[in-house]
C-alpha atoms as a PDB file:
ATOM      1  CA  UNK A   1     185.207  82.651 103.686  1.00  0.00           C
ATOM      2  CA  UNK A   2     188.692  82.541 103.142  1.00  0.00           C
ATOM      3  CA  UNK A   3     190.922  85.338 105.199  1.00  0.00           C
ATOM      4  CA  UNK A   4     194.123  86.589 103.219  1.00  0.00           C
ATOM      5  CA  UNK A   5     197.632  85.208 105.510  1.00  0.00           C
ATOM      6  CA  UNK A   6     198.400  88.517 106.227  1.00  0.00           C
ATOM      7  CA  UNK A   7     195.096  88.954 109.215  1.00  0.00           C
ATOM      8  CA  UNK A   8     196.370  85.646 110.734  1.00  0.00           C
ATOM      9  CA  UNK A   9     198.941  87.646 113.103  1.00  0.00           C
ATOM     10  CA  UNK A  10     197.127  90.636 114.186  1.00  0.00           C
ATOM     11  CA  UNK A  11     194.261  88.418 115.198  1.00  0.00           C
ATOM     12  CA  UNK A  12     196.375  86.492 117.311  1.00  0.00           C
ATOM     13  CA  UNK A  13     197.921  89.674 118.572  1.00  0.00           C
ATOM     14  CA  UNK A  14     194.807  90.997 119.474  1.00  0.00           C
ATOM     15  CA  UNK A  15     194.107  87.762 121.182  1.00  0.00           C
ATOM     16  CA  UNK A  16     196.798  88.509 123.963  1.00  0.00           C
ATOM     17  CA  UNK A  17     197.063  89.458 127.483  1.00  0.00           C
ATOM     18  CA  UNK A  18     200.259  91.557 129.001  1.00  0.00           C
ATOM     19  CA  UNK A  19     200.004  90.718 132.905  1.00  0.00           C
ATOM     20  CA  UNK A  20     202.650  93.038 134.912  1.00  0.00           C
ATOM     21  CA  UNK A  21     204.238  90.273 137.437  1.00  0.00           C
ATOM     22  CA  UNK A  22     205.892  92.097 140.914  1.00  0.00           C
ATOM     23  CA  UNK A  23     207.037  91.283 143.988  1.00  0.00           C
ATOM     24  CA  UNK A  24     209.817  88.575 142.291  1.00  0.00           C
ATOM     25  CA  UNK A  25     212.707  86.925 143.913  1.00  0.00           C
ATOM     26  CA  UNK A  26     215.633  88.700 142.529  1.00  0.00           C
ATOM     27  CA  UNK A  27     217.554  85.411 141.236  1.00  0.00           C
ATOM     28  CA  UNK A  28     213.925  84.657 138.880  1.00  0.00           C
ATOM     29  CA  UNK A  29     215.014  84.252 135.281  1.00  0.00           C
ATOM     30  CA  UNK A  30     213.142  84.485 131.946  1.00  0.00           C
ATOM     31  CA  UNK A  31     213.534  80.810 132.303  1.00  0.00           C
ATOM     32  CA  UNK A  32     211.601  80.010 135.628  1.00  0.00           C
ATOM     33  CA  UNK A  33     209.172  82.611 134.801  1.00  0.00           C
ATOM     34  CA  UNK A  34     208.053  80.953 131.458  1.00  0.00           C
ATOM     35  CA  UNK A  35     207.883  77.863 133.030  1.00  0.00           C
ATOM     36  CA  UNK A  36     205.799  78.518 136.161  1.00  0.00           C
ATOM     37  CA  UNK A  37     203.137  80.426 133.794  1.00  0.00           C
ATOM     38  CA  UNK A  38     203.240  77.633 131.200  1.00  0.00           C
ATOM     39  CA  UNK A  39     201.546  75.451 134.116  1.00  0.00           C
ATOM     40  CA  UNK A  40     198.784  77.518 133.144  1.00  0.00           C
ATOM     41  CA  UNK A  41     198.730  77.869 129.452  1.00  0.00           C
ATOM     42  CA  UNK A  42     200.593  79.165 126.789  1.00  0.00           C
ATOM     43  CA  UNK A  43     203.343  81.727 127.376  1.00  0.00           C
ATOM     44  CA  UNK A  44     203.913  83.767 124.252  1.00  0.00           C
ATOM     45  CA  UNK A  45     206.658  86.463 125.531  1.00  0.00           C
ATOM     46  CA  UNK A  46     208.732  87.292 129.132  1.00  0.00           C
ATOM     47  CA  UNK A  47     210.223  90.320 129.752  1.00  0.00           C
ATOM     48  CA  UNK A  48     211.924  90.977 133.108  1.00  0.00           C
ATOM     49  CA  UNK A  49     212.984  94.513 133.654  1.00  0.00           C
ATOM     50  CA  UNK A  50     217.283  94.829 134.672  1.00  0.00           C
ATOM     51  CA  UNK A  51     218.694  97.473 136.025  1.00  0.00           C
ATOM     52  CA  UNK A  52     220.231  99.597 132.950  1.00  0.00           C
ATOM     53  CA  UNK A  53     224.035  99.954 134.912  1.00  0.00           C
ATOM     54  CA  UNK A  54     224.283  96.959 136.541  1.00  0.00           C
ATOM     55  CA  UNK A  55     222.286  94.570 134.479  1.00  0.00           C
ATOM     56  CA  UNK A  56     220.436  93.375 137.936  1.00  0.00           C
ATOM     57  CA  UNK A  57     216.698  92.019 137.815  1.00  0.00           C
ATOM     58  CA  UNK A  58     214.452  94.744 139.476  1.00  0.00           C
ATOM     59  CA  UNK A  59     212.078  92.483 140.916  1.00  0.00           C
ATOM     60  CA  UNK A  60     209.161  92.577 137.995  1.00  0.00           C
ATOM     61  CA  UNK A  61     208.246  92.455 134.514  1.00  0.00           C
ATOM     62  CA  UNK A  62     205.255  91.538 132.243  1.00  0.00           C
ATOM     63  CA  UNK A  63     204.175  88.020 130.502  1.00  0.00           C
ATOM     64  CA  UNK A  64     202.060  88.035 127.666  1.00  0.00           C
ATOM     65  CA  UNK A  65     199.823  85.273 127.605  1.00  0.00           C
ATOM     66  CA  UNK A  66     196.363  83.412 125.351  1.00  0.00           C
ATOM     67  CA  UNK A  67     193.602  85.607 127.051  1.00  0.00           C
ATOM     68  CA  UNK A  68     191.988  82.711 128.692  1.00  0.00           C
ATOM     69  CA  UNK A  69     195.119  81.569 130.010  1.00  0.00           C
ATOM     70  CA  UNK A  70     196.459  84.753 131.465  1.00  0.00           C
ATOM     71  CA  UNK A  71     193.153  84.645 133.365  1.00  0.00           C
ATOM     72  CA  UNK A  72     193.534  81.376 135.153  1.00  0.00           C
ATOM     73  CA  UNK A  73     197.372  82.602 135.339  1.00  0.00           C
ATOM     74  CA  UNK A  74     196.323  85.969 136.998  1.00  0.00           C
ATOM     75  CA  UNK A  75     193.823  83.696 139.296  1.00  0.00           C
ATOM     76  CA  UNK A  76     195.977  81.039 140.356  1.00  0.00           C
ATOM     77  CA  UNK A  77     199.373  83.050 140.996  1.00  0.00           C
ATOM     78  CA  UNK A  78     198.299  86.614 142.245  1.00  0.00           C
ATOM     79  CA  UNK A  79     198.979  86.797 145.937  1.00  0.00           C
ATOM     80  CA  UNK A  80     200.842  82.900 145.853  1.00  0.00           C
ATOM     81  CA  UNK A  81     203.743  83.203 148.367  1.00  0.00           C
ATOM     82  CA  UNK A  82     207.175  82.210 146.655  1.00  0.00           C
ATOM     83  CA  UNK A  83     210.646  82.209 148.682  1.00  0.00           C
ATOM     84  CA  UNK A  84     208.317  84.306 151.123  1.00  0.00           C
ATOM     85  CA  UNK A  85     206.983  86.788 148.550  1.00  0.00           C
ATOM     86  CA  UNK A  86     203.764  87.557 147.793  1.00  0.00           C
ATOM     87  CA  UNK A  87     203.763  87.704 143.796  1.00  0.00           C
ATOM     88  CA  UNK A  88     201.785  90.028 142.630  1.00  0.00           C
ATOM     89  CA  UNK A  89     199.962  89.227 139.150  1.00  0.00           C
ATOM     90  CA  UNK A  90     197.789  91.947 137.033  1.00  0.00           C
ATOM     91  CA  UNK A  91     196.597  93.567 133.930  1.00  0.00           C
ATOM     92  CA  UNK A  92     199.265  95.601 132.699  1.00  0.00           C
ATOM     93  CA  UNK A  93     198.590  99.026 131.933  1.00  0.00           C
ATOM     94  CA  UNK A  94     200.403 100.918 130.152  1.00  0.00           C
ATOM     95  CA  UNK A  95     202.425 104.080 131.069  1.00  0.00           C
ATOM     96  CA  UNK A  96     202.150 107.439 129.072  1.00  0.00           C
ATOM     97  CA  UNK A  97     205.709 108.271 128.862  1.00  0.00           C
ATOM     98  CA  UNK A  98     207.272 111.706 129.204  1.00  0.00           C
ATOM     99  CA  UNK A  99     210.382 112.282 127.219  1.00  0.00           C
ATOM    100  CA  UNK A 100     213.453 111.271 127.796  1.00  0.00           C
ATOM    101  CA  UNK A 101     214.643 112.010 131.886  1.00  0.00           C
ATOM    102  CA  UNK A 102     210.773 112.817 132.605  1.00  0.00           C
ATOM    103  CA  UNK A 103     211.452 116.146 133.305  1.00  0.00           C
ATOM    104  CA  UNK A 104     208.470 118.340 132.768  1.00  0.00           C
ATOM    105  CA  UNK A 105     210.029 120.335 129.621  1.00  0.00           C
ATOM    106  CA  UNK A 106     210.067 117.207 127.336  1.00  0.00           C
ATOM    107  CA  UNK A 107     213.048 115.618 128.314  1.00  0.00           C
ATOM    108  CA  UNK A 108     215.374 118.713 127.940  1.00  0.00           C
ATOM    109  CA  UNK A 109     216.934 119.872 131.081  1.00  0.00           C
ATOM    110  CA  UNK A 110     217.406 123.747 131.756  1.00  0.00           C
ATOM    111  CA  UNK A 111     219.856 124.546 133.694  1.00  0.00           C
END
């Protein structure tokens, strides 16, 4: 059986992994990131979270990874000390978000 083009890319998306990585060195780029998960399989997509005003890394961020590789990822790098930092390597869940400032009256602010 022959599957139309157009399943190809939402099978492979379903295929995927976002691990939440914490706990890393501030001077980390997208760069070093990719390549110290790539030891252990294929890295589809970094994202390290900046500071909005200053543009400074925060320290964490998520990697989306081949399910069987994020696995061996998650195994081999959660809790490995780096620049003495214990990285910190998980499922990422997702957040329910709350409006815009997160204020409890859907963003607005009263004042």
């Amino acid at each position: 059986m022959h599957l139309p083009p157009h399943s190809a890319p939402f099978h492979e998306y379903s295929a995927l992994t976002k691990l939440f990585v914490g706990n890393l060195p501030f001077t980390e780029t997208d760069k070093t990131v990719r390549a110290l998960f790539s030891e252990h399989g294929t890295v589809e997509k970094v994202t390290l979270i900046t500071d909005r005003e200053t543009g400074r890394p925060l320290g964490f961020g998520s990697v989306e990874m081949l399910n069987d590789d994020a696995s061996r990822a998650t195994q081999a790098l959660n809790g490995a000390d780096f620049d003495g930092r214990s990285r910190k390597v998980n499922d990422a869940q997702d957040r329910e978000r709350t409006g815009g400032s997160g204020s409890r009256h859907g963003g607005s602010r009263r004042y």
